[in-house]
ModelCIF file with pLDDT and N, C-alpha, C, O atoms, coordinates in Angstrom:
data_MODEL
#
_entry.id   MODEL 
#
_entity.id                         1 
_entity.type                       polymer 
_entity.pdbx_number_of_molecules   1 
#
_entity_poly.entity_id                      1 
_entity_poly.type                           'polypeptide(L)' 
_entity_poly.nstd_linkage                   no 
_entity_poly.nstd_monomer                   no 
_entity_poly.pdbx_seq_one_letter_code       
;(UNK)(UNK)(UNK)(UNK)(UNK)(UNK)(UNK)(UNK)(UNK)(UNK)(UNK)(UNK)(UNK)(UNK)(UNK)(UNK)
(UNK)(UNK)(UNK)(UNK)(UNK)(UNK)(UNK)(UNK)(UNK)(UNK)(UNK)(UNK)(UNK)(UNK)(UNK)(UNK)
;
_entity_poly.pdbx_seq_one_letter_code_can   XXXXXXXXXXXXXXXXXXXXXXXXXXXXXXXX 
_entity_poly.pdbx_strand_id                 A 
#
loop_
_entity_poly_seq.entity_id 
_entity_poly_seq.num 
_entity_poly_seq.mon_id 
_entity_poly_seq.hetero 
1 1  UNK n 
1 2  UNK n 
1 3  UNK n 
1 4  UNK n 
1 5  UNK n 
1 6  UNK n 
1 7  UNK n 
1 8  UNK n 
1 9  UNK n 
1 10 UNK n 
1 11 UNK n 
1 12 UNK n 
1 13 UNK n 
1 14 UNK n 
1 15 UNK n 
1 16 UNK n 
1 17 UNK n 
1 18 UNK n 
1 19 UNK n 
1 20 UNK n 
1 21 UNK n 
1 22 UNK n 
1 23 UNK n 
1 24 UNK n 
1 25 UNK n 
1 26 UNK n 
1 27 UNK n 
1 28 UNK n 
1 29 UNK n 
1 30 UNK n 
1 31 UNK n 
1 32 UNK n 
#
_struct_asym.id          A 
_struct_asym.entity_id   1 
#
loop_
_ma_qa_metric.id 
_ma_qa_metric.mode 
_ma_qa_metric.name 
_ma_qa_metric.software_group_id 
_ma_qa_metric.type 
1 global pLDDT . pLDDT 
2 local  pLDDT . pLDDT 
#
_ma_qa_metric_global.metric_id      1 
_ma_qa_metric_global.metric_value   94.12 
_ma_qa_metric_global.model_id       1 
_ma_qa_metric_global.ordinal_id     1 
#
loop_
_ma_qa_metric_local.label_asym_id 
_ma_qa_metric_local.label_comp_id 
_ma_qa_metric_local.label_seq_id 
_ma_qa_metric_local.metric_id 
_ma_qa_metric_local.metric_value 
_ma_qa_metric_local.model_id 
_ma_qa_metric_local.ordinal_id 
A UNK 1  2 97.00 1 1  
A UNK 2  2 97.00 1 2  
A UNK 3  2 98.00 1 3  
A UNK 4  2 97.00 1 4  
A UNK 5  2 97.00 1 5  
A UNK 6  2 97.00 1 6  
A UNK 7  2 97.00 1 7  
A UNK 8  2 96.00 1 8  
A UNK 9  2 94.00 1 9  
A UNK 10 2 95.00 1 10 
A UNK 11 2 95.00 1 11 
A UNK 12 2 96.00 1 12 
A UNK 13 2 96.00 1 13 
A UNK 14 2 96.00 1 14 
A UNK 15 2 96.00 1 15 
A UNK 16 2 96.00 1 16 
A UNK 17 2 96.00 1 17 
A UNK 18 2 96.00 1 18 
A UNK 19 2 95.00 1 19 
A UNK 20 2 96.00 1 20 
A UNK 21 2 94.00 1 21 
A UNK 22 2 92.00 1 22 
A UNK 23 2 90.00 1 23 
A UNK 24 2 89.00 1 24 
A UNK 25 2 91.00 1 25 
A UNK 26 2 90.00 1 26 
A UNK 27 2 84.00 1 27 
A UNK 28 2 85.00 1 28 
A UNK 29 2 91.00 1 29 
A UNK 30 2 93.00 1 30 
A UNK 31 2 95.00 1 31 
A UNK 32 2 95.00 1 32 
#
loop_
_atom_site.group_PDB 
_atom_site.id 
_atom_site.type_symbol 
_atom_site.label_atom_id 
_atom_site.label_alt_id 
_atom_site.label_comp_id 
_atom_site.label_asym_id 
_atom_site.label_entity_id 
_atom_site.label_seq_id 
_atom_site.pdbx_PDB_ins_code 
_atom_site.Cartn_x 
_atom_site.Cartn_y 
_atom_site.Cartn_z 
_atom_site.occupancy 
_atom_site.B_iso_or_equiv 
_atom_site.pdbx_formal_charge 
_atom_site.auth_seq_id 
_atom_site.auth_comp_id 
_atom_site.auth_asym_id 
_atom_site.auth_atom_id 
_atom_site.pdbx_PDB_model_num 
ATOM 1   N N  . UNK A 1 1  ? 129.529 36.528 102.410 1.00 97.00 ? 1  UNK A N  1 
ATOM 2   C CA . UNK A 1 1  ? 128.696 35.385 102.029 1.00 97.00 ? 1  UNK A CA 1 
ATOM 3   C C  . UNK A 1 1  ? 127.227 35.800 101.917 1.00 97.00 ? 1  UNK A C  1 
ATOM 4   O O  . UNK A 1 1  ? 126.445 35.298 101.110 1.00 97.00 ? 1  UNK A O  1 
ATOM 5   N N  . UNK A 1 2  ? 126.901 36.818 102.849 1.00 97.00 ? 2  UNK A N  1 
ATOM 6   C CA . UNK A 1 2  ? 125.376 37.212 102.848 1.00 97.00 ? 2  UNK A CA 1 
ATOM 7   C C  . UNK A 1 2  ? 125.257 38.001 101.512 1.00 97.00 ? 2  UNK A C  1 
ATOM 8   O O  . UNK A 1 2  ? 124.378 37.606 100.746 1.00 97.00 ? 2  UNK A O  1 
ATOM 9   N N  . UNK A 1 3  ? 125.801 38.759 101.234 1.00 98.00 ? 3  UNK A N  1 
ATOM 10  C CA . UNK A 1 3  ? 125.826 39.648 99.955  1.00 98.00 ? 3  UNK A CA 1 
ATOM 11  C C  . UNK A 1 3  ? 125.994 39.068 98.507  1.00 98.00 ? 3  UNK A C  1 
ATOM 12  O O  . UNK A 1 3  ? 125.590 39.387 97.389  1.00 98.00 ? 3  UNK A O  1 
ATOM 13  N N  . UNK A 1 4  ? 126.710 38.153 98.989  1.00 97.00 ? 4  UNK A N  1 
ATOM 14  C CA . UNK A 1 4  ? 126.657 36.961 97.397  1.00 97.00 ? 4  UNK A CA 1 
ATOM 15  C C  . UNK A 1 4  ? 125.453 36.250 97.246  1.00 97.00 ? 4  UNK A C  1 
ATOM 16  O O  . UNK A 1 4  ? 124.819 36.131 96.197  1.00 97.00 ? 4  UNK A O  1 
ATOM 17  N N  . UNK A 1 5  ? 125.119 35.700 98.550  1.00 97.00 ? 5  UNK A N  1 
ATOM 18  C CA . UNK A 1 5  ? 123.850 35.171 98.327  1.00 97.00 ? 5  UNK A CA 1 
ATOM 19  C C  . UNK A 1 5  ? 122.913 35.958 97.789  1.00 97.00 ? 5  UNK A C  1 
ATOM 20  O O  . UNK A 1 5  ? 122.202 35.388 96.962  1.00 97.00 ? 5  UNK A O  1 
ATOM 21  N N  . UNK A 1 6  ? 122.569 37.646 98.095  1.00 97.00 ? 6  UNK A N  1 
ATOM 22  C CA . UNK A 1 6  ? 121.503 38.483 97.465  1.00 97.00 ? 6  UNK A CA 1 
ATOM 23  C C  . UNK A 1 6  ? 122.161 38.386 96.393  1.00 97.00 ? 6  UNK A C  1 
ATOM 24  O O  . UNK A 1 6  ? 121.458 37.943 95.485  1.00 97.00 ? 6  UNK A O  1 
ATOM 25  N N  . UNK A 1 7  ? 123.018 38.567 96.150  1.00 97.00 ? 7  UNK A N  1 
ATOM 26  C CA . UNK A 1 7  ? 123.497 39.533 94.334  1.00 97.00 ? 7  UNK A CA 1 
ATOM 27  C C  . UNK A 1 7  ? 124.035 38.263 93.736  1.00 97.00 ? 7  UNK A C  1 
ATOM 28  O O  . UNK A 1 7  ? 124.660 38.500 92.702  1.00 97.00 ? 7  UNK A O  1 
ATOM 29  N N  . UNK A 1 8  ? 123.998 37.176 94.011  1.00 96.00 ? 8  UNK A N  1 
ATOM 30  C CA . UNK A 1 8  ? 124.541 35.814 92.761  1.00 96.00 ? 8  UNK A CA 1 
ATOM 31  C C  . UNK A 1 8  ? 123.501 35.046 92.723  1.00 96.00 ? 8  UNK A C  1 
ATOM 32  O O  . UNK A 1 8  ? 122.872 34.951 91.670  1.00 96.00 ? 8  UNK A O  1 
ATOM 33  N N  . UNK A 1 9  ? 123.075 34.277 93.978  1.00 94.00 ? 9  UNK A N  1 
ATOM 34  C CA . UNK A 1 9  ? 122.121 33.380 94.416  1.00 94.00 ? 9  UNK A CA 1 
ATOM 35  C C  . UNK A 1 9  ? 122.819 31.990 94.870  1.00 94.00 ? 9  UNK A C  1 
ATOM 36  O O  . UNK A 1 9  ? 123.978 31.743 94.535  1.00 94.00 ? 9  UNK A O  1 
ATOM 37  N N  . UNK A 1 10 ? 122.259 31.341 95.438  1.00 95.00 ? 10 UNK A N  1 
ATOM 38  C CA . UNK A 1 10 ? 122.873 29.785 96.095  1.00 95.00 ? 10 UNK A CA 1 
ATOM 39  C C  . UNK A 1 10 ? 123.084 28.875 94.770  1.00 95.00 ? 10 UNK A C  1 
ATOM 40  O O  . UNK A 1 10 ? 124.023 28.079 94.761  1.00 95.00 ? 10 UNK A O  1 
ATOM 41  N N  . UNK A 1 11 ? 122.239 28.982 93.674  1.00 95.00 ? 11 UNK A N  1 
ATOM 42  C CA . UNK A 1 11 ? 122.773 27.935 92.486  1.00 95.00 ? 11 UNK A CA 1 
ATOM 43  C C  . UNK A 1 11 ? 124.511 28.039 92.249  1.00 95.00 ? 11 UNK A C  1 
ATOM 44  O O  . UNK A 1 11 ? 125.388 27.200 92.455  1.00 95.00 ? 11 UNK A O  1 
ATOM 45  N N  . UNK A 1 12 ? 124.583 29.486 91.711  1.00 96.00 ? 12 UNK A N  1 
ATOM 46  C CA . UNK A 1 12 ? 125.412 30.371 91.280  1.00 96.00 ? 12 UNK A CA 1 
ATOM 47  C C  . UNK A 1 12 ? 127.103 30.142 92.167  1.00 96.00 ? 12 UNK A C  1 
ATOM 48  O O  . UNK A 1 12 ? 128.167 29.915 91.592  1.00 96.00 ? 12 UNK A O  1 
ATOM 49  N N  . UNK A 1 13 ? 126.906 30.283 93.612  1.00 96.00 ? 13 UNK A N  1 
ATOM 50  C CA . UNK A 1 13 ? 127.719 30.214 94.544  1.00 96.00 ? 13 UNK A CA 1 
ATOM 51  C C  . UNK A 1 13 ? 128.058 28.463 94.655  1.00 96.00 ? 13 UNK A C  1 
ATOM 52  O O  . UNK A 1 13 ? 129.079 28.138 95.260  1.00 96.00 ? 13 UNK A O  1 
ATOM 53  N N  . UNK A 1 14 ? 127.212 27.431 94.084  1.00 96.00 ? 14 UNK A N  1 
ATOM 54  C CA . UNK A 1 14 ? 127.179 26.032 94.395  1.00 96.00 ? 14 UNK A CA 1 
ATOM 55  C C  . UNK A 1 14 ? 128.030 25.929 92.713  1.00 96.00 ? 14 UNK A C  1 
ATOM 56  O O  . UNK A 1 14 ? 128.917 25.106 92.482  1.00 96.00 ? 14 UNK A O  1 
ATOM 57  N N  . UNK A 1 15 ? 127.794 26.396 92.246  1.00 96.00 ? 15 UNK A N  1 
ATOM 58  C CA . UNK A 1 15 ? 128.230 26.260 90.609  1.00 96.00 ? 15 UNK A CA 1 
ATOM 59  C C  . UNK A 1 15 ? 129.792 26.383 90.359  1.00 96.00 ? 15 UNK A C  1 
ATOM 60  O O  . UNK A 1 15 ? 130.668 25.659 89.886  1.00 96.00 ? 15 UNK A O  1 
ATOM 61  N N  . UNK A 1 16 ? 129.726 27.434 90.814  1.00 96.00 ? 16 UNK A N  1 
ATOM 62  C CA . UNK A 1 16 ? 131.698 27.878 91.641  1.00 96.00 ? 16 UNK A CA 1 
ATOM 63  C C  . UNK A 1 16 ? 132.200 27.405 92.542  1.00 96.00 ? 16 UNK A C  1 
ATOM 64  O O  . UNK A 1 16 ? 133.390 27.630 92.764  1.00 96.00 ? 16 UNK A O  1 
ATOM 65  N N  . UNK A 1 17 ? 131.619 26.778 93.169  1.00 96.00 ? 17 UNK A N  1 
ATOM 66  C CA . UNK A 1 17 ? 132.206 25.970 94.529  1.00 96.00 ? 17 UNK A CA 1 
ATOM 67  C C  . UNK A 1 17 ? 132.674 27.110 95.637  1.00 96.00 ? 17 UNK A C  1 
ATOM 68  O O  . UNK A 1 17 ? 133.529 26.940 96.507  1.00 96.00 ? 17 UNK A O  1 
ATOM 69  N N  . UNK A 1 18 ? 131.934 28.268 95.404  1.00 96.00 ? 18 UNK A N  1 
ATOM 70  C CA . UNK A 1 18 ? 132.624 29.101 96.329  1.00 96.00 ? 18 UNK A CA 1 
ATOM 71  C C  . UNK A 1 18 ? 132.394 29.464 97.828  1.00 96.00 ? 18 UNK A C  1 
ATOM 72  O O  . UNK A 1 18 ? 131.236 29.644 98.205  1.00 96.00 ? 18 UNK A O  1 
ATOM 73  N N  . UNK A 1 19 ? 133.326 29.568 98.611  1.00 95.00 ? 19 UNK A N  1 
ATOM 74  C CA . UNK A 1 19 ? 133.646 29.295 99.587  1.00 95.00 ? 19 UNK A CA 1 
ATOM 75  C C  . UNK A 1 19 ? 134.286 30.821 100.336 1.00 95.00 ? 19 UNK A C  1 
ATOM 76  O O  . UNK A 1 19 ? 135.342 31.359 100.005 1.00 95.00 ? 19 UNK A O  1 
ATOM 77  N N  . UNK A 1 20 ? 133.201 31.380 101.556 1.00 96.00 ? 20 UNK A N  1 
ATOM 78  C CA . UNK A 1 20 ? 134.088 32.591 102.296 1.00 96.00 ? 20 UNK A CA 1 
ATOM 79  C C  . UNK A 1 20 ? 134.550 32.130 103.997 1.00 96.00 ? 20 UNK A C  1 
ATOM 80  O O  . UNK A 1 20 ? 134.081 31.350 104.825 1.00 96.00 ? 20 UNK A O  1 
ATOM 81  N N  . UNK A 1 21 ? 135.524 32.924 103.971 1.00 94.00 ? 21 UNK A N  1 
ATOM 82  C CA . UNK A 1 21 ? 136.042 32.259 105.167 1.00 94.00 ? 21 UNK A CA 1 
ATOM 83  C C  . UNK A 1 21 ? 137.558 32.837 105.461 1.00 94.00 ? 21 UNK A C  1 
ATOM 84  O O  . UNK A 1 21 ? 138.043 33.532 104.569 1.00 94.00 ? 21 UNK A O  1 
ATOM 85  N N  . UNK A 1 22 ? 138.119 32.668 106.311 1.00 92.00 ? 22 UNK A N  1 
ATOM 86  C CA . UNK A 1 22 ? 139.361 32.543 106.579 1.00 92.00 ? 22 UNK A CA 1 
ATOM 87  C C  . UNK A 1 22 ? 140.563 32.029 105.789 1.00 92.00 ? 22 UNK A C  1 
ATOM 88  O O  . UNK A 1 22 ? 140.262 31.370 104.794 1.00 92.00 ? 22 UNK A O  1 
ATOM 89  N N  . UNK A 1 23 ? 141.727 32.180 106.007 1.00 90.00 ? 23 UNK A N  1 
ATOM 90  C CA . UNK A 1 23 ? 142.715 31.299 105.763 1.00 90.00 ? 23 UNK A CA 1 
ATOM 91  C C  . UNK A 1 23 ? 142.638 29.600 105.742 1.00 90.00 ? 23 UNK A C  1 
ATOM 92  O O  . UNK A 1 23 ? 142.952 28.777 104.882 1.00 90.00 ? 23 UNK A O  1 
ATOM 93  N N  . UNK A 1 24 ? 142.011 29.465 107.242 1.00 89.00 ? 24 UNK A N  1 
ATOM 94  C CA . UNK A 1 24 ? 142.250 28.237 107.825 1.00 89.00 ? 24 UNK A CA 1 
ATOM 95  C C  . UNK A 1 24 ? 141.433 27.361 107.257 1.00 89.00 ? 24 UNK A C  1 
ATOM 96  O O  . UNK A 1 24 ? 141.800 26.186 107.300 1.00 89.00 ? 24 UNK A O  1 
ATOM 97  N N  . UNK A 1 25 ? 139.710 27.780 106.364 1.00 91.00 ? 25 UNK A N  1 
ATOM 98  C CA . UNK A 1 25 ? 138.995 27.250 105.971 1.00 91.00 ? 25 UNK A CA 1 
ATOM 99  C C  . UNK A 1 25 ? 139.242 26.918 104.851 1.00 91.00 ? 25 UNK A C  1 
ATOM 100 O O  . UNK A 1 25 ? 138.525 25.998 104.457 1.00 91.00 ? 25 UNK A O  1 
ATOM 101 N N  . UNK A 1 26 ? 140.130 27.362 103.992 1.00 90.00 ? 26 UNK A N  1 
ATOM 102 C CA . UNK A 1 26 ? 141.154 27.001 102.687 1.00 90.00 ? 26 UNK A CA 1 
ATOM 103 C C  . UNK A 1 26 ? 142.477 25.656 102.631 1.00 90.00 ? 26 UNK A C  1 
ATOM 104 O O  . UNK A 1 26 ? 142.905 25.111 101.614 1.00 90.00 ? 26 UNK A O  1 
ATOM 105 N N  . UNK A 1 27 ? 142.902 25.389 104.106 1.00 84.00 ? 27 UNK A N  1 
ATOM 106 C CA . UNK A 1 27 ? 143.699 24.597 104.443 1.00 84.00 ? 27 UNK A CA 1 
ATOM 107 C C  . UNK A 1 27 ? 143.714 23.315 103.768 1.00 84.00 ? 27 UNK A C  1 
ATOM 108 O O  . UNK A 1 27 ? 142.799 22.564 104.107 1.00 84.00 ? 27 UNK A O  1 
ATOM 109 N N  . UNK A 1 28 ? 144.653 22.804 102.753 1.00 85.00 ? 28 UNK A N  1 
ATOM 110 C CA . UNK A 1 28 ? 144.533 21.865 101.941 1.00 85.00 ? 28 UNK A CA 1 
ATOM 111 C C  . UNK A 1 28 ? 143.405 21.971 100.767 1.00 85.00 ? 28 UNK A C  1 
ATOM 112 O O  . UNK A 1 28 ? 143.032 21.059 100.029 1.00 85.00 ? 28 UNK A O  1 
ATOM 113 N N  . UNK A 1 29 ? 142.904 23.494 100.794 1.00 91.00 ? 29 UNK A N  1 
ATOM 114 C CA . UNK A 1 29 ? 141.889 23.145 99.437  1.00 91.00 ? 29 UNK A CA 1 
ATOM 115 C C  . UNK A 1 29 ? 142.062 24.716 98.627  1.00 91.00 ? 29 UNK A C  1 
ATOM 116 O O  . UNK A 1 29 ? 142.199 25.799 99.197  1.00 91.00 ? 29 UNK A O  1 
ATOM 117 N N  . UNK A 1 30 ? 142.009 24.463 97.111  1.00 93.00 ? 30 UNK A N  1 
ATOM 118 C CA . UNK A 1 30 ? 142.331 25.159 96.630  1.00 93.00 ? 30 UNK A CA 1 
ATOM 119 C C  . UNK A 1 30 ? 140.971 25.869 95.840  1.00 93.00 ? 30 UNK A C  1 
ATOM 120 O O  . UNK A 1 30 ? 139.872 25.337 95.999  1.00 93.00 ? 30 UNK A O  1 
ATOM 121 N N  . UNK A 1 31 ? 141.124 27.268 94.862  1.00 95.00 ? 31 UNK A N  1 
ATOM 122 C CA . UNK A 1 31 ? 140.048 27.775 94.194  1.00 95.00 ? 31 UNK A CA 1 
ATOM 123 C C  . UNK A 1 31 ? 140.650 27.885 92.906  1.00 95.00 ? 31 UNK A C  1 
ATOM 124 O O  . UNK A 1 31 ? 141.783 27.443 92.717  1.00 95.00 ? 31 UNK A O  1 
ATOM 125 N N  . UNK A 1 32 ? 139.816 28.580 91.769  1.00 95.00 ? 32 UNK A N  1 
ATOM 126 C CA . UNK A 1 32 ? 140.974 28.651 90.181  1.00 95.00 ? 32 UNK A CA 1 
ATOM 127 C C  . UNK A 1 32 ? 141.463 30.446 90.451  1.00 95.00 ? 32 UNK A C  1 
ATOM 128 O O  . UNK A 1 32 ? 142.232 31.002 89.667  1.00 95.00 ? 32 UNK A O  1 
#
């Protein structure tokens, strides 16, 4: 997450909805 933030930026990461984490933080939610 720290490394995306330097090399994409917070728009970028909010734009994708993207999300780092675990398994468990995925629980009922999906990505494409």
């Amino acid at each position: 997450r720290r490394l995306l933030t330097e090399k994409l930026g917070p728009e970028e990461i909010e734009k994708r909805g993207l999300i780092c984490g675990d398994a468990y933080d995925f629980q009922g939610d999906e990505r494409d």
